[in-house]
C-alpha atoms as a PDB file:
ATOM      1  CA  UNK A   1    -104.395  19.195 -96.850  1.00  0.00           C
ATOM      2  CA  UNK A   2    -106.266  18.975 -93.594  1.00  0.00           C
ATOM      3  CA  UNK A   3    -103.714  21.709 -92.191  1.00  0.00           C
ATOM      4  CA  UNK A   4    -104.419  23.803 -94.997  1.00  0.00           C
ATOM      5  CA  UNK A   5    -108.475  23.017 -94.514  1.00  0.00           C
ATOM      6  CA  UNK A   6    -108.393  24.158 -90.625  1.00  0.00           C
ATOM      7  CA  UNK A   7    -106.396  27.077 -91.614  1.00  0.00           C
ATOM      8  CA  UNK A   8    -109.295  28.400 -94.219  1.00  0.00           C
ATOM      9  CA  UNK A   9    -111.835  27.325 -91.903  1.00  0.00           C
ATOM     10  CA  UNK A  10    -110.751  29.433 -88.549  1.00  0.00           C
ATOM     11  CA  UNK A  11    -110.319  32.562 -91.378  1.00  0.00           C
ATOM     12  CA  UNK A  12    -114.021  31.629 -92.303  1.00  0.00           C
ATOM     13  CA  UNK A  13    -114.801  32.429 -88.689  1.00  0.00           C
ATOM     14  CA  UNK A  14    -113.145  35.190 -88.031  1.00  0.00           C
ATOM     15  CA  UNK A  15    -114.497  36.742 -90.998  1.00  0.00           C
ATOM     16  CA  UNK A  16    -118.053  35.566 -89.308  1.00  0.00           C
ATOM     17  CA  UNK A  17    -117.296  37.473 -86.430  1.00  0.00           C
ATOM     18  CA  UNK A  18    -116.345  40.215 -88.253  1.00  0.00           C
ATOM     19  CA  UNK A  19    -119.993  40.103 -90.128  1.00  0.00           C
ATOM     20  CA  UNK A  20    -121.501  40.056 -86.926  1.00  0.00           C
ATOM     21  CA  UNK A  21    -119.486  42.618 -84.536  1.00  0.00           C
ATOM     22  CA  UNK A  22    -118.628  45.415 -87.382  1.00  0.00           C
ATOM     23  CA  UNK A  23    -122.721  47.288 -87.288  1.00  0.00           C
ATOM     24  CA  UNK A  24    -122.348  48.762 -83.749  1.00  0.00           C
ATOM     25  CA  UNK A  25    -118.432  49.594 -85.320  1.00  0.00           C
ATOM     26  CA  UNK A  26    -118.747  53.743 -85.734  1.00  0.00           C
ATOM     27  CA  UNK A  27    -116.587  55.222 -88.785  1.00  0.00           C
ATOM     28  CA  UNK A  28    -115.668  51.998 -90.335  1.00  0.00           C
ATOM     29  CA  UNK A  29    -118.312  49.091 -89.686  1.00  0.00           C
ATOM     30  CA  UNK A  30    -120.070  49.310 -92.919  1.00  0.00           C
ATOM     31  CA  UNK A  31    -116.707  48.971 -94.626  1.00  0.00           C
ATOM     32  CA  UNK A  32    -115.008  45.958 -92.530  1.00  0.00           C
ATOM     33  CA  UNK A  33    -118.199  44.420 -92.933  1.00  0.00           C
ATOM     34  CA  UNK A  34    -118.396  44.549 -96.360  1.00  0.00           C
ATOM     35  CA  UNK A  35    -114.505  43.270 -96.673  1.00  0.00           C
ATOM     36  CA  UNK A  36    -115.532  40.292 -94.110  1.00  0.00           C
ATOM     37  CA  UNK A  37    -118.160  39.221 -96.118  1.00  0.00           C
ATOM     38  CA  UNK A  38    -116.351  39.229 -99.692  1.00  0.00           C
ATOM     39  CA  UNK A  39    -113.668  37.339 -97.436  1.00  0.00           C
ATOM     40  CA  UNK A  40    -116.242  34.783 -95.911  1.00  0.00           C
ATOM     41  CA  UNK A  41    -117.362  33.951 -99.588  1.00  0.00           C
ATOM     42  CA  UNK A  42    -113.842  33.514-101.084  1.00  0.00           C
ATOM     43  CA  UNK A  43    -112.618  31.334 -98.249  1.00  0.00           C
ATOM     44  CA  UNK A  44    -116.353  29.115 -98.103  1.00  0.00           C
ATOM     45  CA  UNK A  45    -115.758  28.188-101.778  1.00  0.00           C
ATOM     46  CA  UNK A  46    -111.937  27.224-100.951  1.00  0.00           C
ATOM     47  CA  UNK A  47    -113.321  25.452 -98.126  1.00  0.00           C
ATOM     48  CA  UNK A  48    -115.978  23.516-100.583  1.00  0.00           C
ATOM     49  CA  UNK A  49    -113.234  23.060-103.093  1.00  0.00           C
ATOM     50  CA  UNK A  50    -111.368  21.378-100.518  1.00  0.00           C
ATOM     51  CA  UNK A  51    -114.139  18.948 -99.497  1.00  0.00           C
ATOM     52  CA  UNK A  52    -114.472  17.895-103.136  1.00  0.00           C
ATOM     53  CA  UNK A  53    -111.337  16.748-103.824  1.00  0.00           C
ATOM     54  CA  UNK A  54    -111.928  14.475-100.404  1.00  0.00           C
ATOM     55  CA  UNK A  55    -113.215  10.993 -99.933  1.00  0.00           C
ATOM     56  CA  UNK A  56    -116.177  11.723 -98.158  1.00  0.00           C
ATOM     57  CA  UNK A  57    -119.596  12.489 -99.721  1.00  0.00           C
ATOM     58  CA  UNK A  58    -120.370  16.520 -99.765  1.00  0.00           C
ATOM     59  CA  UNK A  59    -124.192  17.263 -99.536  1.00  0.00           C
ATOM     60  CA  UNK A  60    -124.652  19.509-102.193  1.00  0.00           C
ATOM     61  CA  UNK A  61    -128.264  21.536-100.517  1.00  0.00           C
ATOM     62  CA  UNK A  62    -126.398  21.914 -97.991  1.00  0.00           C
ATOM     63  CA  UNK A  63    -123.586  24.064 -99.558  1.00  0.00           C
ATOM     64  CA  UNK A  64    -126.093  25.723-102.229  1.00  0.00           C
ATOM     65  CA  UNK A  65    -128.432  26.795 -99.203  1.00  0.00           C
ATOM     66  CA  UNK A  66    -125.462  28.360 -97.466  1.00  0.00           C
ATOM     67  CA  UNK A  67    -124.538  29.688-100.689  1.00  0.00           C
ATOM     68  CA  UNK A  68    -127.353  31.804-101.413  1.00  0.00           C
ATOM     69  CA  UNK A  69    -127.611  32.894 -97.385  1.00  0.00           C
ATOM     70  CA  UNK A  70    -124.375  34.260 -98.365  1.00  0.00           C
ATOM     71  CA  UNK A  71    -124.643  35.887-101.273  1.00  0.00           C
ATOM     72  CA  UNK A  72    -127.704  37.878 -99.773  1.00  0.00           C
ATOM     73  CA  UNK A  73    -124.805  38.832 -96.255  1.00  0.00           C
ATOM     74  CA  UNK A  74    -122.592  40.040 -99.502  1.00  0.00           C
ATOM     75  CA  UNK A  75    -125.005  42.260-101.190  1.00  0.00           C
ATOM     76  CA  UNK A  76    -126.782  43.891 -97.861  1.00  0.00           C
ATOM     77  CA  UNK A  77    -123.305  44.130 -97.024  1.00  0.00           C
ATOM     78  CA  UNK A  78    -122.364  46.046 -99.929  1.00  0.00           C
ATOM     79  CA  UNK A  79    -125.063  47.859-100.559  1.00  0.00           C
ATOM     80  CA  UNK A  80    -125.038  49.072 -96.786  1.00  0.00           C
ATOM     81  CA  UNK A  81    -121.505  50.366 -97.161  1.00  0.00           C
ATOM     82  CA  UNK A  82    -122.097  52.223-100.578  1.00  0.00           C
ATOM     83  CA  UNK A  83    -125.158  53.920 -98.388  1.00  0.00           C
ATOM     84  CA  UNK A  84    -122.445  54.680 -95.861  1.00  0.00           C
ATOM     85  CA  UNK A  85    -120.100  56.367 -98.122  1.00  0.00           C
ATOM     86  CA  UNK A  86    -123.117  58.442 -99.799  1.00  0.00           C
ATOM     87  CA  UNK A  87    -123.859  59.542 -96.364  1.00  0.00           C
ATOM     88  CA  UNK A  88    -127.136  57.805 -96.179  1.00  0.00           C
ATOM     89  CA  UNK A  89    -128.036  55.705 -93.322  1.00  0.00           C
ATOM     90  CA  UNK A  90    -127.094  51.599 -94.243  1.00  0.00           C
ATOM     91  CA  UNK A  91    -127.331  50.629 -90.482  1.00  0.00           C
ATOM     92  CA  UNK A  92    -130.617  48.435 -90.654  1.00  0.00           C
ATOM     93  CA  UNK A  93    -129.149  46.665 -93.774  1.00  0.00           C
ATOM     94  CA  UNK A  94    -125.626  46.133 -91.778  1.00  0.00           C
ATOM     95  CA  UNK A  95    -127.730  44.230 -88.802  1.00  0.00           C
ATOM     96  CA  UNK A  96    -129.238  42.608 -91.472  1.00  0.00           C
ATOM     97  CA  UNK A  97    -125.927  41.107 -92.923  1.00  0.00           C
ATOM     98  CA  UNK A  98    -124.839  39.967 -89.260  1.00  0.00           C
ATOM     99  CA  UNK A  99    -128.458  38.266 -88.589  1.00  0.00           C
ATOM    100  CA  UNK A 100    -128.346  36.359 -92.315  1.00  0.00           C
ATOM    101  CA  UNK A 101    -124.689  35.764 -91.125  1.00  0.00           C
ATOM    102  CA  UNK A 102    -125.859  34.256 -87.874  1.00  0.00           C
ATOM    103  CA  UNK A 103    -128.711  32.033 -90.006  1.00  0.00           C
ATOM    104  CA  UNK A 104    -126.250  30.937 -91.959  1.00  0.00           C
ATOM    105  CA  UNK A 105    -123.578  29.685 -89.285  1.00  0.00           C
ATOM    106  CA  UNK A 106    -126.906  27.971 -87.830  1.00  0.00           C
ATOM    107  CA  UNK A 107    -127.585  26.051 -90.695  1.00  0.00           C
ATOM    108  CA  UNK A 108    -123.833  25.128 -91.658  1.00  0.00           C
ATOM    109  CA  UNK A 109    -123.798  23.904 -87.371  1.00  0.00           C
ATOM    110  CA  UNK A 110    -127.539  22.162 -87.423  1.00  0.00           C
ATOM    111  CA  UNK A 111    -127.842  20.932 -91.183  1.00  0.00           C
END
């Protein structure tokens, strides 16, 4: 199990990178951004599914804060990269993403 949790975890932060890196990406940012983040969401409630079915306590804020941090990377995100395909400029809502993305590795790192 604690293979499988490190696995999910360094995808987690790849697909934090990704968040953060893909705005200044020309062509294709908005769209691996918007992929990263639906990835980053999947694979944070794996990871929280994995740390309830351990021993130790999980603190529930905690996880609900980063929750909502993340839903609101998702849907700037998204709607950023259906501006992009409309031909519309998305680019302040992609920086957006990456800065809520960079809040919310701050508060998983200082919570």
């Amino acid at each position: 199990m604690e293979t499988l949790r490190i696995v999910l975890y360094v995808l987690h932060m790849i697909a934090m990178i990704a968040i953060v890196i893909s705005p200044p990406i020309p062509g294709s940012g908005h769209r691996v951004q918007a992929w990263a983040a639906r990835a980053q969401l999947i694979l944070g409630l794996l990871l929280t599914g994995i740390a309830e079915a351990g021993d130790d306590p999980v603190n529930h804020a905690k996880i609900g804060t980063k929750l909502v941090v993340m839903i609101a990377v998702l849907a700037c995100a998204e709607i950023g990269n259906a501006k992009d395909k409309r031909g519309e400029n998305g680019t302040a809502l992609a920086w957006t993403a990456a800065g809520l993305a960079v809040v919310n590795a701050a508060i998983a790192f200082l919570w």
